[in-house]
C-alpha atoms as a PDB file:
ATOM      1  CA  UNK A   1      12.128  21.823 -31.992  1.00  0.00           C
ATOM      2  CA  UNK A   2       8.696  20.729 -31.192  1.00  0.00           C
ATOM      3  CA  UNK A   3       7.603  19.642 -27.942  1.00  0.00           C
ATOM      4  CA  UNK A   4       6.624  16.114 -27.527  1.00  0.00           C
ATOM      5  CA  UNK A   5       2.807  15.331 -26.746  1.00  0.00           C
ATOM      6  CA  UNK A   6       3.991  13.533 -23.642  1.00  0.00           C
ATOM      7  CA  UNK A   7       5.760  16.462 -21.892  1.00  0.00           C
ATOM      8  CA  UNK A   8       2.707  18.720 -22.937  1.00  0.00           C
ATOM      9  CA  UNK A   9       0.097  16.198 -21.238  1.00  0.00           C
ATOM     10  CA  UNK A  10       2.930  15.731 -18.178  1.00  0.00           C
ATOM     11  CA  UNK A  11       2.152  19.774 -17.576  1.00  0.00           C
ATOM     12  CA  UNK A  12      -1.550  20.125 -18.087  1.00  0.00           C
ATOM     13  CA  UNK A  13      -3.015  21.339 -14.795  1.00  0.00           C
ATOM     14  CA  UNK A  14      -6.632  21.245 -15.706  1.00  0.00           C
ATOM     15  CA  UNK A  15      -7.362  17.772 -15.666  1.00  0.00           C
ATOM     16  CA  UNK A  16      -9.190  16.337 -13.159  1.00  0.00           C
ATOM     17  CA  UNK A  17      -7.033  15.141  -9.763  1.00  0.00           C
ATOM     18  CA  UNK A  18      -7.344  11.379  -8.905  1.00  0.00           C
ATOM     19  CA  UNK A  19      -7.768  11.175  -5.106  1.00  0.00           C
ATOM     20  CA  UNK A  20      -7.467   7.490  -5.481  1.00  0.00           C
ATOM     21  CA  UNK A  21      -5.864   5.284  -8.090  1.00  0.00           C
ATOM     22  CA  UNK A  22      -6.705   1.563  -7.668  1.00  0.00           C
ATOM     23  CA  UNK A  23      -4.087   0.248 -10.938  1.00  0.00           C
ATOM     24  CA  UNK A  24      -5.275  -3.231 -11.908  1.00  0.00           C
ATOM     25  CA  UNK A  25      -7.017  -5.197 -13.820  1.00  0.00           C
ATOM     26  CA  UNK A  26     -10.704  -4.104 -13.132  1.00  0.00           C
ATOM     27  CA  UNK A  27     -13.092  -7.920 -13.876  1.00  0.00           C
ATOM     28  CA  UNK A  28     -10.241  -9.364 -11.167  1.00  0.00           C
ATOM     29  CA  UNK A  29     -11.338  -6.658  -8.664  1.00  0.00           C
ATOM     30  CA  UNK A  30     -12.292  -8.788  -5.381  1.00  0.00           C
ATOM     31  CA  UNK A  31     -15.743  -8.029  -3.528  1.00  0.00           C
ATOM     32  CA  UNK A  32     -13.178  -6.597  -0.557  1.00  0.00           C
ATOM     33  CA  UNK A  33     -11.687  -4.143  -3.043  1.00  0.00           C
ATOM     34  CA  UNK A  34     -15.201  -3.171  -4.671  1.00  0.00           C
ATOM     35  CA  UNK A  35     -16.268  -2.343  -1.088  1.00  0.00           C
ATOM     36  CA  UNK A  36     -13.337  -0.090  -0.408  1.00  0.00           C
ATOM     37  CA  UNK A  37     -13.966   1.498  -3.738  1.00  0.00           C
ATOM     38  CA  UNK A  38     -17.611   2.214  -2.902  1.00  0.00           C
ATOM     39  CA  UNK A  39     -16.828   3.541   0.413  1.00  0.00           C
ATOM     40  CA  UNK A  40     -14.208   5.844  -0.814  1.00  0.00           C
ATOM     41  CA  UNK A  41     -16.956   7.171  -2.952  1.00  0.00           C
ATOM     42  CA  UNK A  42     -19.227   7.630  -0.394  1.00  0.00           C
ATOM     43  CA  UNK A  43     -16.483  10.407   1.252  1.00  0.00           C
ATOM     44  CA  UNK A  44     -16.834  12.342  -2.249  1.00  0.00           C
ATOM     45  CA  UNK A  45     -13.361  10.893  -3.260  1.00  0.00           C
ATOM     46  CA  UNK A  46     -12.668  10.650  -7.009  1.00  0.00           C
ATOM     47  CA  UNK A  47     -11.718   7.223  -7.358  1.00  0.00           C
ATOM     48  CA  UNK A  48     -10.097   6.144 -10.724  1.00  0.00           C
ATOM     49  CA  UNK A  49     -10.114   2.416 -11.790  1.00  0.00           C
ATOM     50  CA  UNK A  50      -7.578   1.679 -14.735  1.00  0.00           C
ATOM     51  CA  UNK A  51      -6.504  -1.440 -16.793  1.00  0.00           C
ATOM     52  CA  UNK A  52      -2.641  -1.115 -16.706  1.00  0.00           C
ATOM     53  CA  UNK A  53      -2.477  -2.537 -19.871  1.00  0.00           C
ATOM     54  CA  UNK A  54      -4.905  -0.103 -21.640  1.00  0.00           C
ATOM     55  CA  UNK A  55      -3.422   3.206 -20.222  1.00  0.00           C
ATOM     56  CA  UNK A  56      -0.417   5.320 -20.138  1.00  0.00           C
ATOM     57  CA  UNK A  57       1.074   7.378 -17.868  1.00  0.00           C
ATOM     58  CA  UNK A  58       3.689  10.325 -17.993  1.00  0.00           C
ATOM     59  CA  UNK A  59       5.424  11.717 -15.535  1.00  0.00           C
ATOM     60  CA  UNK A  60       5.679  15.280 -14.564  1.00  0.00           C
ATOM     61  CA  UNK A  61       9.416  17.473 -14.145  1.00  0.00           C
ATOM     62  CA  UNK A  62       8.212  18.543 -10.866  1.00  0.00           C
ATOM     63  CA  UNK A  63       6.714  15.050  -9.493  1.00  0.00           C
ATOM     64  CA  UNK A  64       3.517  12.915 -10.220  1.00  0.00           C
ATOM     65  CA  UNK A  65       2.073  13.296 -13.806  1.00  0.00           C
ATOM     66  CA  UNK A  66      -0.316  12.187 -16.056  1.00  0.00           C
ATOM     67  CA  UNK A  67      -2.585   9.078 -16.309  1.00  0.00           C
ATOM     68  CA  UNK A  68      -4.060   8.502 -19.868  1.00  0.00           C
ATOM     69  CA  UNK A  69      -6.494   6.282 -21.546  1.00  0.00           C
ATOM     70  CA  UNK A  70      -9.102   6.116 -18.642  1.00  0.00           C
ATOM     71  CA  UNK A  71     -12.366   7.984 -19.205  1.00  0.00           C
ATOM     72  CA  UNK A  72     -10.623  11.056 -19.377  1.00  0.00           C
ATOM     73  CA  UNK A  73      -6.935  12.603 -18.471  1.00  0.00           C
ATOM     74  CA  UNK A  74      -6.519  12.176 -14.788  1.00  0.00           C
ATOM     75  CA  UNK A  75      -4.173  13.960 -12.493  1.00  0.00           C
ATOM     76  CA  UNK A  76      -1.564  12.020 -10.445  1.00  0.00           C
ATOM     77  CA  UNK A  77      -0.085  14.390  -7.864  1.00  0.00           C
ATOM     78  CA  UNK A  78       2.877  13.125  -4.891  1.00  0.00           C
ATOM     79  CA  UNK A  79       0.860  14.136  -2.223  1.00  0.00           C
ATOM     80  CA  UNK A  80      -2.408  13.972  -2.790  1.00  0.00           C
ATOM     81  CA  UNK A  81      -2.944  11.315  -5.258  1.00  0.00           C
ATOM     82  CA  UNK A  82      -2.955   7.525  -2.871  1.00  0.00           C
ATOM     83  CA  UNK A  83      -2.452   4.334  -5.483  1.00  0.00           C
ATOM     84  CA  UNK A  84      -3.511   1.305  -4.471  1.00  0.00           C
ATOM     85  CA  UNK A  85      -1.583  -1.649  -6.793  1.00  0.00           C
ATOM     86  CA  UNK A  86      -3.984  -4.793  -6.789  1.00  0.00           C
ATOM     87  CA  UNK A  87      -1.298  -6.858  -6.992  1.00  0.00           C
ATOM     88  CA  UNK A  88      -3.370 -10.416  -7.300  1.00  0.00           C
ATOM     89  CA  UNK A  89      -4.220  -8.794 -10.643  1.00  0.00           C
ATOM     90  CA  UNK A  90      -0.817  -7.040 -12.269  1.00  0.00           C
ATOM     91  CA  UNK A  91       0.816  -8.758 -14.980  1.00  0.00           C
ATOM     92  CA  UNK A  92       4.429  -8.007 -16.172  1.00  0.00           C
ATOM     93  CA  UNK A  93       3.753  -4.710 -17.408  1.00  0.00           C
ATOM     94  CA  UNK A  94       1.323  -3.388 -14.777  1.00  0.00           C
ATOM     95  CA  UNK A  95       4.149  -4.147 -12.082  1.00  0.00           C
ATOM     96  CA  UNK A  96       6.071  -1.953 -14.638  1.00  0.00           C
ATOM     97  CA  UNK A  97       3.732   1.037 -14.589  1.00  0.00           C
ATOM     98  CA  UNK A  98       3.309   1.145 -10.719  1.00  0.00           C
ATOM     99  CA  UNK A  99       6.780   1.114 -10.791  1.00  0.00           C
ATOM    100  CA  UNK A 100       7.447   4.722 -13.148  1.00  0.00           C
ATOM    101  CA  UNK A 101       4.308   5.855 -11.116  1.00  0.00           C
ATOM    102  CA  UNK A 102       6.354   5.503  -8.162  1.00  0.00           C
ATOM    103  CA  UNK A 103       9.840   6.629  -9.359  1.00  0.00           C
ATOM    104  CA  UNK A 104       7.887   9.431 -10.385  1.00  0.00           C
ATOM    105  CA  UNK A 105       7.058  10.937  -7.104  1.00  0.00           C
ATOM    106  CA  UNK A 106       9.550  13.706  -5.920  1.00  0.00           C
ATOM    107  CA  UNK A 107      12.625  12.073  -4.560  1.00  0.00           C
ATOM    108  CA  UNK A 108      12.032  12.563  -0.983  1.00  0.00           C
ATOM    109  CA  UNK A 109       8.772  10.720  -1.377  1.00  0.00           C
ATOM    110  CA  UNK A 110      10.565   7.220  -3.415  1.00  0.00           C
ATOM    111  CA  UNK A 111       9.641   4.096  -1.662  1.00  0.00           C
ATOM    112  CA  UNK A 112      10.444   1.846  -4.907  1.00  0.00           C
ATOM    113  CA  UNK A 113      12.952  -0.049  -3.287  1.00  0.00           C
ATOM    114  CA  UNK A 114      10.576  -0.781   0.197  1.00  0.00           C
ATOM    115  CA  UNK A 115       7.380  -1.625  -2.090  1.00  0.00           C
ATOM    116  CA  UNK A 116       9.357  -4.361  -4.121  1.00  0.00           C
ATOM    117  CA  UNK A 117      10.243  -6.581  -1.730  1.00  0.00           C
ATOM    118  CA  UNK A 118       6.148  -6.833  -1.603  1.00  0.00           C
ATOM    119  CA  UNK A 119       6.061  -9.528  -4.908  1.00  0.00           C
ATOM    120  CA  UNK A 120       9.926 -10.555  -3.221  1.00  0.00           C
ATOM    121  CA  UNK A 121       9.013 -13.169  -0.926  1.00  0.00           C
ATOM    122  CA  UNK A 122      12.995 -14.551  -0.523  1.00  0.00           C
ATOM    123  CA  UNK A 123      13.927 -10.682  -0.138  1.00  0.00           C
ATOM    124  CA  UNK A 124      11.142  -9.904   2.379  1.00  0.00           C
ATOM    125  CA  UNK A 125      12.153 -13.180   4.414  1.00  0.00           C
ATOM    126  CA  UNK A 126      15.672 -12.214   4.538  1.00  0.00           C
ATOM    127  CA  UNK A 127      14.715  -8.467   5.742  1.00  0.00           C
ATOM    128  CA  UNK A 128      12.984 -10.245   8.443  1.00  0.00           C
ATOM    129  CA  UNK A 129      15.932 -12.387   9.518  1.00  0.00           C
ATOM    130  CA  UNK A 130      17.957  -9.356   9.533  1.00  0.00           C
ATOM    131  CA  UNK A 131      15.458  -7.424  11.919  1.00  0.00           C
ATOM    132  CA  UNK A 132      15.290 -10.846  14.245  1.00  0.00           C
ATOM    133  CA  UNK A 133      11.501 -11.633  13.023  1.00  0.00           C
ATOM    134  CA  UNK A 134      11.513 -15.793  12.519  1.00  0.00           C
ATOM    135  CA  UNK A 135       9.868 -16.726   9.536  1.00  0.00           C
ATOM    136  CA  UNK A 136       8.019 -20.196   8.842  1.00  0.00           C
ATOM    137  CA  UNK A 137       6.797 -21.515   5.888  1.00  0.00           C
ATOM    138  CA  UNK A 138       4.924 -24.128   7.510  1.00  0.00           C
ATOM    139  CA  UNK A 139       2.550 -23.578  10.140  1.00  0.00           C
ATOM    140  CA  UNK A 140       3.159 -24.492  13.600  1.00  0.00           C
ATOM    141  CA  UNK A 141       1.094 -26.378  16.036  1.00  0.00           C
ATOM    142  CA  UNK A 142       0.126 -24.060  18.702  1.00  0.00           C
ATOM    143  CA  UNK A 143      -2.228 -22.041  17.060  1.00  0.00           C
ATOM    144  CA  UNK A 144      -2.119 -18.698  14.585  1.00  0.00           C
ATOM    145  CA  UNK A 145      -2.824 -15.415  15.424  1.00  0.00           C
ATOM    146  CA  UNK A 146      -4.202 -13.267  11.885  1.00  0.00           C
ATOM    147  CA  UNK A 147      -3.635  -9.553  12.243  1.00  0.00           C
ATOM    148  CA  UNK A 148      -4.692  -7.079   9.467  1.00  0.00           C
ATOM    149  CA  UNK A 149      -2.636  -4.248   9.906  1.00  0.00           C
ATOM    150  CA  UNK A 150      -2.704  -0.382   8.068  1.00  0.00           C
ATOM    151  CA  UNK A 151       0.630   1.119   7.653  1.00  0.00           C
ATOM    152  CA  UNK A 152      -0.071   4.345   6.569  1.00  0.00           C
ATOM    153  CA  UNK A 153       2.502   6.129   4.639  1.00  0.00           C
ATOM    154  CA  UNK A 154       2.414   9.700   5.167  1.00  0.00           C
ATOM    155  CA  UNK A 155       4.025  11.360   2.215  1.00  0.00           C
ATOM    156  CA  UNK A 156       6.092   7.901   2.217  1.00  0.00           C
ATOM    157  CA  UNK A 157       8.398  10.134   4.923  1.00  0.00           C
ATOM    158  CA  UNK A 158       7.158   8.392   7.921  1.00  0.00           C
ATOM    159  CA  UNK A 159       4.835   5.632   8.779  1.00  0.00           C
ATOM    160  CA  UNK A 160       2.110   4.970  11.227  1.00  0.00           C
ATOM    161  CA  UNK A 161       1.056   1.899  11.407  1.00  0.00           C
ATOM    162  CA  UNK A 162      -2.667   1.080  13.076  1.00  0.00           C
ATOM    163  CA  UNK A 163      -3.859  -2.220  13.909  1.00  0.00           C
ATOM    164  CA  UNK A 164      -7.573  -2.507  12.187  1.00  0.00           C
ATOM    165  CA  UNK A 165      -8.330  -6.120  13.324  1.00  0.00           C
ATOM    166  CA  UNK A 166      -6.694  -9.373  15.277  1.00  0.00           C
ATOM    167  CA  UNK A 167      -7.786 -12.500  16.247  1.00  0.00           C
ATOM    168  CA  UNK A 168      -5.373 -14.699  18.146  1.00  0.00           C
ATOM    169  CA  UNK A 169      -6.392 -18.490  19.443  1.00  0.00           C
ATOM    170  CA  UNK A 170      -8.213 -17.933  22.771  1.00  0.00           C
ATOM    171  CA  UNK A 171      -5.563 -20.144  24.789  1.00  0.00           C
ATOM    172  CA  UNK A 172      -2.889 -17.580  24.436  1.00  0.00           C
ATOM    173  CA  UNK A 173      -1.921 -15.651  26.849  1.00  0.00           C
ATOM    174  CA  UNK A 174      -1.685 -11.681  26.925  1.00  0.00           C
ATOM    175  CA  UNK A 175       1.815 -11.942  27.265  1.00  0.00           C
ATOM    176  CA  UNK A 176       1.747 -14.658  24.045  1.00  0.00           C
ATOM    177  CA  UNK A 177      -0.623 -12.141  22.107  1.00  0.00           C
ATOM    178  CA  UNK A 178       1.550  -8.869  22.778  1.00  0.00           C
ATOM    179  CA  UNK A 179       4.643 -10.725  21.143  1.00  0.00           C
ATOM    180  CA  UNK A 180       2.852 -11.802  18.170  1.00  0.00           C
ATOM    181  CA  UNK A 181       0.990  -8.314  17.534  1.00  0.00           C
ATOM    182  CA  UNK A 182       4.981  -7.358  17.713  1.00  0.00           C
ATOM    183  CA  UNK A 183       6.528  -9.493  14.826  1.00  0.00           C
ATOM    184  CA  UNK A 184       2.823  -8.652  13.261  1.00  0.00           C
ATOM    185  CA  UNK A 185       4.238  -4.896  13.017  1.00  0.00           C
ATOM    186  CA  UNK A 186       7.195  -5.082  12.330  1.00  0.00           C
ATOM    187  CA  UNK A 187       6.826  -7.414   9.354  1.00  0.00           C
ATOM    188  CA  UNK A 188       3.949  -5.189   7.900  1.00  0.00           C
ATOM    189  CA  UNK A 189       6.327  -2.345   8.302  1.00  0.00           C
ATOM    190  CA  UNK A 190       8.735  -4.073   6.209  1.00  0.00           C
ATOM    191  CA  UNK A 191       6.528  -4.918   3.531  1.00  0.00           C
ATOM    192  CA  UNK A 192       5.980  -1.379   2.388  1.00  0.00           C
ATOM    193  CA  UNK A 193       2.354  -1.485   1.642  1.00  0.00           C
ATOM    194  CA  UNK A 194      -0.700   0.646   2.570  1.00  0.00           C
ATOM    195  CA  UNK A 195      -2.369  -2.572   4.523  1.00  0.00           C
ATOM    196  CA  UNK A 196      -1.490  -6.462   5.121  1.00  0.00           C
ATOM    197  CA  UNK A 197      -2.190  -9.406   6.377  1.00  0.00           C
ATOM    198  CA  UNK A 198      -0.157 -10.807   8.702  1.00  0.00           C
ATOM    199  CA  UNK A 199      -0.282 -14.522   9.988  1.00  0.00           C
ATOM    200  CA  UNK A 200       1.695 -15.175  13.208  1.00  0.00           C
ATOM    201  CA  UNK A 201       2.174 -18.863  14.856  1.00  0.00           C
ATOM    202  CA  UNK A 202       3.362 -20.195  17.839  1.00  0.00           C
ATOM    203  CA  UNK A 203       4.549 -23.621  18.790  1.00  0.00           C
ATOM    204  CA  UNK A 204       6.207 -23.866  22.497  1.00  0.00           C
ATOM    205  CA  UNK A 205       8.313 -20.636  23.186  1.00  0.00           C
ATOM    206  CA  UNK A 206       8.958 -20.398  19.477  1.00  0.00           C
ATOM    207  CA  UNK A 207       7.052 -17.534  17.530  1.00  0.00           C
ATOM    208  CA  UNK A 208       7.485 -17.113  13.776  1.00  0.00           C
ATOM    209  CA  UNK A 209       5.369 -15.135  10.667  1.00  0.00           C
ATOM    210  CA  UNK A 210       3.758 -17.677   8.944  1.00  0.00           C
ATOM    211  CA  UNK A 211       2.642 -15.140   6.047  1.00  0.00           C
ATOM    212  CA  UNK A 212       2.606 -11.654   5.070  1.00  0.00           C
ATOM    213  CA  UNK A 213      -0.268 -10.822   2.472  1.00  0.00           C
ATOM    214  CA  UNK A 214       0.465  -7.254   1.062  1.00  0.00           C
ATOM    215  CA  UNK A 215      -2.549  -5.204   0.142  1.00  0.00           C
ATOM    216  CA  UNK A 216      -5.329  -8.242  -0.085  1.00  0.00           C
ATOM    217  CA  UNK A 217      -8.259  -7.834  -2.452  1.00  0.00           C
ATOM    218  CA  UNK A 218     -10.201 -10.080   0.387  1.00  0.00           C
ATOM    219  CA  UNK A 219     -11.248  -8.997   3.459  1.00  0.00           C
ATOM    220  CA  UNK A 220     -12.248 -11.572   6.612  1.00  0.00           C
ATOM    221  CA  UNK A 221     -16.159 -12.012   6.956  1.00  0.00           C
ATOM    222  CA  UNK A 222     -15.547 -11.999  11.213  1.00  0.00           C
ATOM    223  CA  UNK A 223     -14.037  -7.445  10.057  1.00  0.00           C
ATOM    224  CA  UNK A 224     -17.382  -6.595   8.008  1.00  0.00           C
ATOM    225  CA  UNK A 225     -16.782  -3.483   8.382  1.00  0.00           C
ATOM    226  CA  UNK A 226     -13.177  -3.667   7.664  1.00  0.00           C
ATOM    227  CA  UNK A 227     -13.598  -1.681   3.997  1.00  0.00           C
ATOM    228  CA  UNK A 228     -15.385   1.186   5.481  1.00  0.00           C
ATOM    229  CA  UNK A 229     -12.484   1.656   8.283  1.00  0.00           C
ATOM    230  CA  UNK A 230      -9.651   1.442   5.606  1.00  0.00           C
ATOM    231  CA  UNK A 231     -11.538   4.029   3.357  1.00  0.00           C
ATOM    232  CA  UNK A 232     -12.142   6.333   6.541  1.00  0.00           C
ATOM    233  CA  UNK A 233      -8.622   6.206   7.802  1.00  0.00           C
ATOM    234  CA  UNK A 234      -6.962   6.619   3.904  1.00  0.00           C
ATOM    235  CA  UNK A 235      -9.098   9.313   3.670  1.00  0.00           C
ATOM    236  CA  UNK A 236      -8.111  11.451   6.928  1.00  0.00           C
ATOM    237  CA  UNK A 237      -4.426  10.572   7.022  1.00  0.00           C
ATOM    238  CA  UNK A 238      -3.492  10.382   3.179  1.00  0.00           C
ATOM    239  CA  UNK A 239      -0.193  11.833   3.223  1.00  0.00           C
ATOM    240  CA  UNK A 240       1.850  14.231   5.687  1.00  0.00           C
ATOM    241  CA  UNK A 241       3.450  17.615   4.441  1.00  0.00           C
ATOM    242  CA  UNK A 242       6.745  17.165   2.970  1.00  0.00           C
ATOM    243  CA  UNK A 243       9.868  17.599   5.011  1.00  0.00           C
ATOM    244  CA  UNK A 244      10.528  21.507   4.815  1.00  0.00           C
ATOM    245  CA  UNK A 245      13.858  22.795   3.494  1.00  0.00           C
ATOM    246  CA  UNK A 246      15.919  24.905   6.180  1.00  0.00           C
ATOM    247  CA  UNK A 247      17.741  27.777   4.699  1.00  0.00           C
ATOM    248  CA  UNK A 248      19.586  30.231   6.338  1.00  0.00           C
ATOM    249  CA  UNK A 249      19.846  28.650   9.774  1.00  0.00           C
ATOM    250  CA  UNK A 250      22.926  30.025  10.983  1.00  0.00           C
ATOM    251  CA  UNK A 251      20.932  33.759  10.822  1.00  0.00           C
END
């Protein structure tokens, strides 16, 4: 029997490896987005922008795969291919694509579950009850502390997680700021994504996230320089080596 055209494009080696895949729709791009784009290029990083509803992808046996209908064939590899969802742009069937793309990285690598709860608000706000992190829908009166916060996943095996900007009201205390960068991580650890935008408020001895933002197309005017950190930290600390297998220990 034949093979199927999508198995023979899932093993094709030669085409060109995407660095970066930003998967959205590309008119809805915001300026913030554009400027990450731009300075990822700037680092000699092939960049791919794709319409999710225009391409095709198809995954590989041995992880990753193939991206088609862009300019040309692109390579998706586990660990060296970042994708960045715009999520203020994915429709129905986009969230379905970055989903395969991500069941399609090897199966130590699988964050599906951990990146859903990103468009789950009642799912991520129960995960934060569980882990003792308050959560407000309304904002409280004594002020709100914004944190924009990288968790970097390396390989999706462990995270670091890097605080590129925070601004707290100037009447807090350091004590009052330390506890709010603290819910600040730990909800943008739960949220699964590459960066967010965490609002944290306080009202008496009462601290609660307001808001988590996962993977913002804006960035705040007071961070200009916000895009250029992102690109320079995605770009050093992509992804971490997969966990090796141990054979043979007992020798």
């Amino acid at each position: 029997m034949a093979r199927t055209e999508p198995a023979k494009h899932a093993s094709d080696t030669k085409a060109p490896l995407a660095h970066f895949l930003i998967l959205g729709e590309p008119k809805a791009l915001r300026s913030g987005m554009l400027a990450l784009v731009e300075a990822l290029n700037r680092q000699g990083k092939r960049v791919v922008l794709a319409n999710p509803n225009v391409v095709e992808f198809h995954a590989a046996i041995n992880g990753g795969g193939m991206l088609l209908g862009a300019s040309e064939p692109y390579s998706l590899r586990p660990k060296k291919t970042c994708i960045i969802p715009c999520l203020e742009s994915l429709d129905e069937q986009g969230w379905q694509l970055w989903m395969r793309m991500e069941q399609a990285k090897l199966a130590s690598l699988n964050a599906s579950a951990a990146v859903r709860l990103c468009l789950d608000r009642p799912s991520l706000s129960a995960v934060l009850q569980q882990r003792g992190i308050g959560h407000s829908e309304a904002p409280l009166s004594g002020g709100i502390a914004r944190f924009w916060l990288f968790a970097q996943r390396q390989g999706l095996v462990r995270r670091d997680l890097l605080t590129l900007h925070s601004r707290w009201p100037e009447d807090w205390t350091d004590n009052q700021a330390q506890e709010a960068q603290r819910l600040a991580v730990e909800a943008a650890k739960r949220s699964g994504c590459l960066w967010a935008e965490v609002l944290v408020s306080h009202d008496h001895s009462r601290f609660a996230v307001l808001q988590i933002q996962p993977q913002p197309g804006i960035f705040p005017a007071e961070a200009p320089g916000l895009a250029g950190n992102l690109a320079e930290l995605l770009t050093q600390r992509l992804h971490a080596p997969l966990p090796k297998t141990c054979i043979g220990f007992r020798e």
